[in-house]
Protein backbone atom coordinates (compact mmCIF):
# COMPACT_ATOMS: atom_id res chain seq x y z
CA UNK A 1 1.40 9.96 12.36
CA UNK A 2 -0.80 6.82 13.16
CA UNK A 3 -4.52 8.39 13.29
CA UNK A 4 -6.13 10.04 15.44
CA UNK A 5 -6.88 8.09 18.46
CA UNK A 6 -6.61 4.85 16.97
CA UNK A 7 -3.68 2.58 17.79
CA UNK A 8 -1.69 1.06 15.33
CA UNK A 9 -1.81 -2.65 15.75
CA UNK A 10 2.01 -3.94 15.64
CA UNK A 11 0.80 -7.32 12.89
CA UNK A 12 -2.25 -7.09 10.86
CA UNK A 13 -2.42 -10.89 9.90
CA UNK A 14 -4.04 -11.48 6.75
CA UNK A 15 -3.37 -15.36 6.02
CA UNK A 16 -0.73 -18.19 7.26
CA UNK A 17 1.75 -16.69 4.87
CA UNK A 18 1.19 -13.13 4.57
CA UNK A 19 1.11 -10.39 7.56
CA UNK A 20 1.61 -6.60 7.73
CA UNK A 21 4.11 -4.96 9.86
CA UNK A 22 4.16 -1.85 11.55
CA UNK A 23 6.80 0.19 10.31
CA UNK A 24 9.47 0.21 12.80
CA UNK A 25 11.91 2.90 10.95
CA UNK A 26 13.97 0.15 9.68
CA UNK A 27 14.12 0.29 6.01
CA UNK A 28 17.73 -0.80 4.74
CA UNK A 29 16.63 -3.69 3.09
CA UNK A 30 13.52 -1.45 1.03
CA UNK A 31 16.54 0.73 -0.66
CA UNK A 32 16.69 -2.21 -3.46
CA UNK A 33 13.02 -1.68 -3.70
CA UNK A 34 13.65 1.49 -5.38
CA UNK A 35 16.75 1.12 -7.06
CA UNK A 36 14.01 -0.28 -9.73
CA UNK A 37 13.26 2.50 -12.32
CA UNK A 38 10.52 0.10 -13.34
CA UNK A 39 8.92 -0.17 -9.98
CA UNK A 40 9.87 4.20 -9.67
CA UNK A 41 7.74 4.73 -12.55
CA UNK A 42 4.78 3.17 -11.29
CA UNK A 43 4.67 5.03 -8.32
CA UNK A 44 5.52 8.49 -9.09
CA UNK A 45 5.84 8.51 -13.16
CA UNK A 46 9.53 8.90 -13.10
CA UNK A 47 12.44 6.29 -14.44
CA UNK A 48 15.07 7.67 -11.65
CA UNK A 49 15.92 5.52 -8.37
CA UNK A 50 15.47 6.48 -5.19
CA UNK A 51 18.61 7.79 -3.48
CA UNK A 52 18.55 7.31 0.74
CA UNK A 53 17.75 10.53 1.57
CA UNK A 54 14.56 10.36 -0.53
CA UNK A 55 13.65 6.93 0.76
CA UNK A 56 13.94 8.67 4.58
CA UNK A 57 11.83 11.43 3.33
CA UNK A 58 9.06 9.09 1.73
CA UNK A 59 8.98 6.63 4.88
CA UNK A 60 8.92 10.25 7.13
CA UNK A 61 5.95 11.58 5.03
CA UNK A 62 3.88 8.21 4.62
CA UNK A 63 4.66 8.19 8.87
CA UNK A 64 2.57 11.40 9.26
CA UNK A 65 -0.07 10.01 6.46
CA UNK A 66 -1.77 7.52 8.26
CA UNK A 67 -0.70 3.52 9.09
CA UNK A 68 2.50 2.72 7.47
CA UNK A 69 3.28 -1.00 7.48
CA UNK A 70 5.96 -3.54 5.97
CA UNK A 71 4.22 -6.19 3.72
CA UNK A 72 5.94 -9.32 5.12
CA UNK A 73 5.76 -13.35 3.43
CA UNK A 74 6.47 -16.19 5.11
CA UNK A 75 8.59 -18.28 3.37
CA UNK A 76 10.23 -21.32 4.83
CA UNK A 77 8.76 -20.27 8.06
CA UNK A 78 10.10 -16.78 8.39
CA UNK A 79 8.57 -13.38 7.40
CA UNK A 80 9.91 -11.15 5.25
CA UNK A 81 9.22 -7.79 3.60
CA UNK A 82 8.35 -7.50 0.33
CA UNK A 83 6.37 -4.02 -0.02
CA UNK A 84 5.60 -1.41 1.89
CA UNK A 85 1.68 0.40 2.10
CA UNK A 86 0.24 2.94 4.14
CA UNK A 87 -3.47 3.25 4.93
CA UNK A 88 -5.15 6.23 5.41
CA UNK A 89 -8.59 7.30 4.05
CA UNK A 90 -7.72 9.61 1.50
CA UNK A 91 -4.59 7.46 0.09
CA UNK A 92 -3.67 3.63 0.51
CA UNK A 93 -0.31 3.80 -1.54
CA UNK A 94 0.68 0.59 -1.95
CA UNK A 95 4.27 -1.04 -3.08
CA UNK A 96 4.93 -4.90 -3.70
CA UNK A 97 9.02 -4.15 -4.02
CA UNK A 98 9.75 -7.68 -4.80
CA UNK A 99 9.26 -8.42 -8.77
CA UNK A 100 9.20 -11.97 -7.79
CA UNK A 101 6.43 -11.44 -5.78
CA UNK A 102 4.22 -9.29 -7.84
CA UNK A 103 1.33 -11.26 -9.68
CA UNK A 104 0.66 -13.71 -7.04
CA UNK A 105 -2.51 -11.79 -5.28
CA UNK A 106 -0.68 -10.17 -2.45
CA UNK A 107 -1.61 -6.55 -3.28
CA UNK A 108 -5.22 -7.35 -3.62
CA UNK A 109 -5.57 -9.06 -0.16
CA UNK A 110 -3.71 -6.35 1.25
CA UNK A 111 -5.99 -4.09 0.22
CA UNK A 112 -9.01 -6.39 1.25
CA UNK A 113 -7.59 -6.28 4.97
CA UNK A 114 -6.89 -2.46 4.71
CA UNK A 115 -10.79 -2.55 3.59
CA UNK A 116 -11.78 -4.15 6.55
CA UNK A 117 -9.62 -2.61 8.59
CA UNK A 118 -11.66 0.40 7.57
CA UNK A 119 -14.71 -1.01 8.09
CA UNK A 120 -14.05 -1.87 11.74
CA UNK A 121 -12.62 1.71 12.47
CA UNK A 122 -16.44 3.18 11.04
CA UNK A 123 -14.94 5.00 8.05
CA UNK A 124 -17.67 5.46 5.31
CA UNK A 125 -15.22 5.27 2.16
CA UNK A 126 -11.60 4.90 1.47
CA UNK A 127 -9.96 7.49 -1.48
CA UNK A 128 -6.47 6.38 -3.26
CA UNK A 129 -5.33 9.37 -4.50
CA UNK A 130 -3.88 8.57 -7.96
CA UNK A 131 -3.42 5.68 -10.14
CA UNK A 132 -1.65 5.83 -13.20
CA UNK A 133 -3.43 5.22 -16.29
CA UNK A 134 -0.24 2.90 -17.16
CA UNK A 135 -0.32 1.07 -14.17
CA UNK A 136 -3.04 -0.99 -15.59
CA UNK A 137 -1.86 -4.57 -12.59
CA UNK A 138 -2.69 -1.72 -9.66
CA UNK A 139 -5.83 -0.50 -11.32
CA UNK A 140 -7.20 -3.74 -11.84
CA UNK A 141 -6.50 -4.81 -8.29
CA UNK A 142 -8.54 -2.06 -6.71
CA UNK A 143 -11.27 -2.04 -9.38
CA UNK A 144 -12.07 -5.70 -8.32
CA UNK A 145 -12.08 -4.93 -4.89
CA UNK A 146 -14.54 -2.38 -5.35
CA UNK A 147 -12.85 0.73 -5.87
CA UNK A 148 -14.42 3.24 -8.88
CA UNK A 149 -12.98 6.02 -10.63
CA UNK A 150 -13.97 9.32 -8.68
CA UNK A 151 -12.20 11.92 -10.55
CA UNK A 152 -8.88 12.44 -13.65
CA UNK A 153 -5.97 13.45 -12.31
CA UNK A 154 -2.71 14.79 -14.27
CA UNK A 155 -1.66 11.09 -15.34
CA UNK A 156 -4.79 8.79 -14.48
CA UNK A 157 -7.74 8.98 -11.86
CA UNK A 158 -8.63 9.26 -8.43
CA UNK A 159 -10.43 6.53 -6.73
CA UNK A 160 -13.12 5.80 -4.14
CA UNK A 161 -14.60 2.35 -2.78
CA UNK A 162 -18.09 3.31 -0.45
CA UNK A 163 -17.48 1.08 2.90
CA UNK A 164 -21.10 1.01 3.32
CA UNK A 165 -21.24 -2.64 0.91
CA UNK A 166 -20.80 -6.10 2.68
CA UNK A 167 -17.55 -6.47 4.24
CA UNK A 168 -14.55 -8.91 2.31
C-alpha cells in the first residue's frame, strides 16, 4: 500500500541516467535477481534462491510497506531495472540485483532521493530496519548518508537518519 494519502509519483528522477519506477507488478525479469545466493544472503541471511512464489510474496508484502519502485539505468538511451527498493519510514530495503552494477554509487543516490523524498513529505526521521553486520557495502552507504546505528538486532543493527539536518 502506497501511504497514506500521499500519491505515488509514477518516475522519481534522480540524474540523466538513473530514475525510479513505480512498481507496476511486473517482475519477470527480477527472478534472476534472486537466483543469486550471494545477493539472498545479504538480504535475508540465507544462501537459498528465491523460488516465484516467494518473489510474488516479497513484491505483495513490500506493496503494502510503503513506495515500492524499480531502480532503472539508462544505458544506450533506454532504462532498465537493475534493483528494486521500497521506501517507507520505518524500512527503506534496498536491492541493486545487477552485480555489474553494484559499486558504482547507485544505492547511495537512491537513498539520497528517498531522503529527500522524505523531507518534502514532512517526515522527521527515516528507520531501516536491519542491516547485516556482514553487509559491510550497504552499511557504509547509509552511514555516509547520515544514517546511525539506533539499536542491535539478531544479525546487525537498526538504523535511523534525523530529517531535521540540511537536505542532500
Amino acid at each position: 500500500m502506497p501511504i497514506d494519502g500521499v500519491e505515488q509519483p509514477e518516475l522519481i528522477p534522480i540524474d540523466d541516467t538513473l530514475r525510479l519506477r513505480k512498481f507496476d507488478g511486473c517482475y519477470d525479469f527480477a527472478f534472476s535477481w534472486y537466483q543469486d545466493v550471494q545477493t539472498v544472503y545479504l538480504v535475508d541471511g540465507v544462501r537459498e534462491p528465491y523460488t516465484w512464489e516467494k518473489l510474488g510474496r516479497m513484491y505483495r508484502f513490500l506493496e503494502r510497506q510503503g513506495e515500492l519502485y524499480f531502480i532503472e539505468v539508462r544505458e544506450t538511451g533506454v532504462f532498465r531495472p537493475v534493483g528494486d527498493v521500497c521506501f517507507s519510514k520505518e524500512d527503506l530495503p534496498i536491492v541493486i540485483g545487477e552485480e555489474a552494477c553494484r559499486g558504482r554509487g547507485l544505492g547511495r543516490k537512491v537513498i539520497s532521493a528517498l531522503i529527500r523524498r522524505g523531507q518534502a513529505l514532512g517526515y522527521d526521521a527515516l528507520r531501516v530496519r536491519e542491516i547485516f553486520e556482514y553487509n559491510t557495502a550497504s552499511r557504509k552507504c547509509f552511514e555516509s548518508l547520515g544514517f546511525q546505528a539506533q539499536g542491535n538486532t539478531e544479525k546487525g543493527n537498526s538504523f535511523v537518519r534525523s530529517l531535521q539536518e540540511e537536505p542532500l
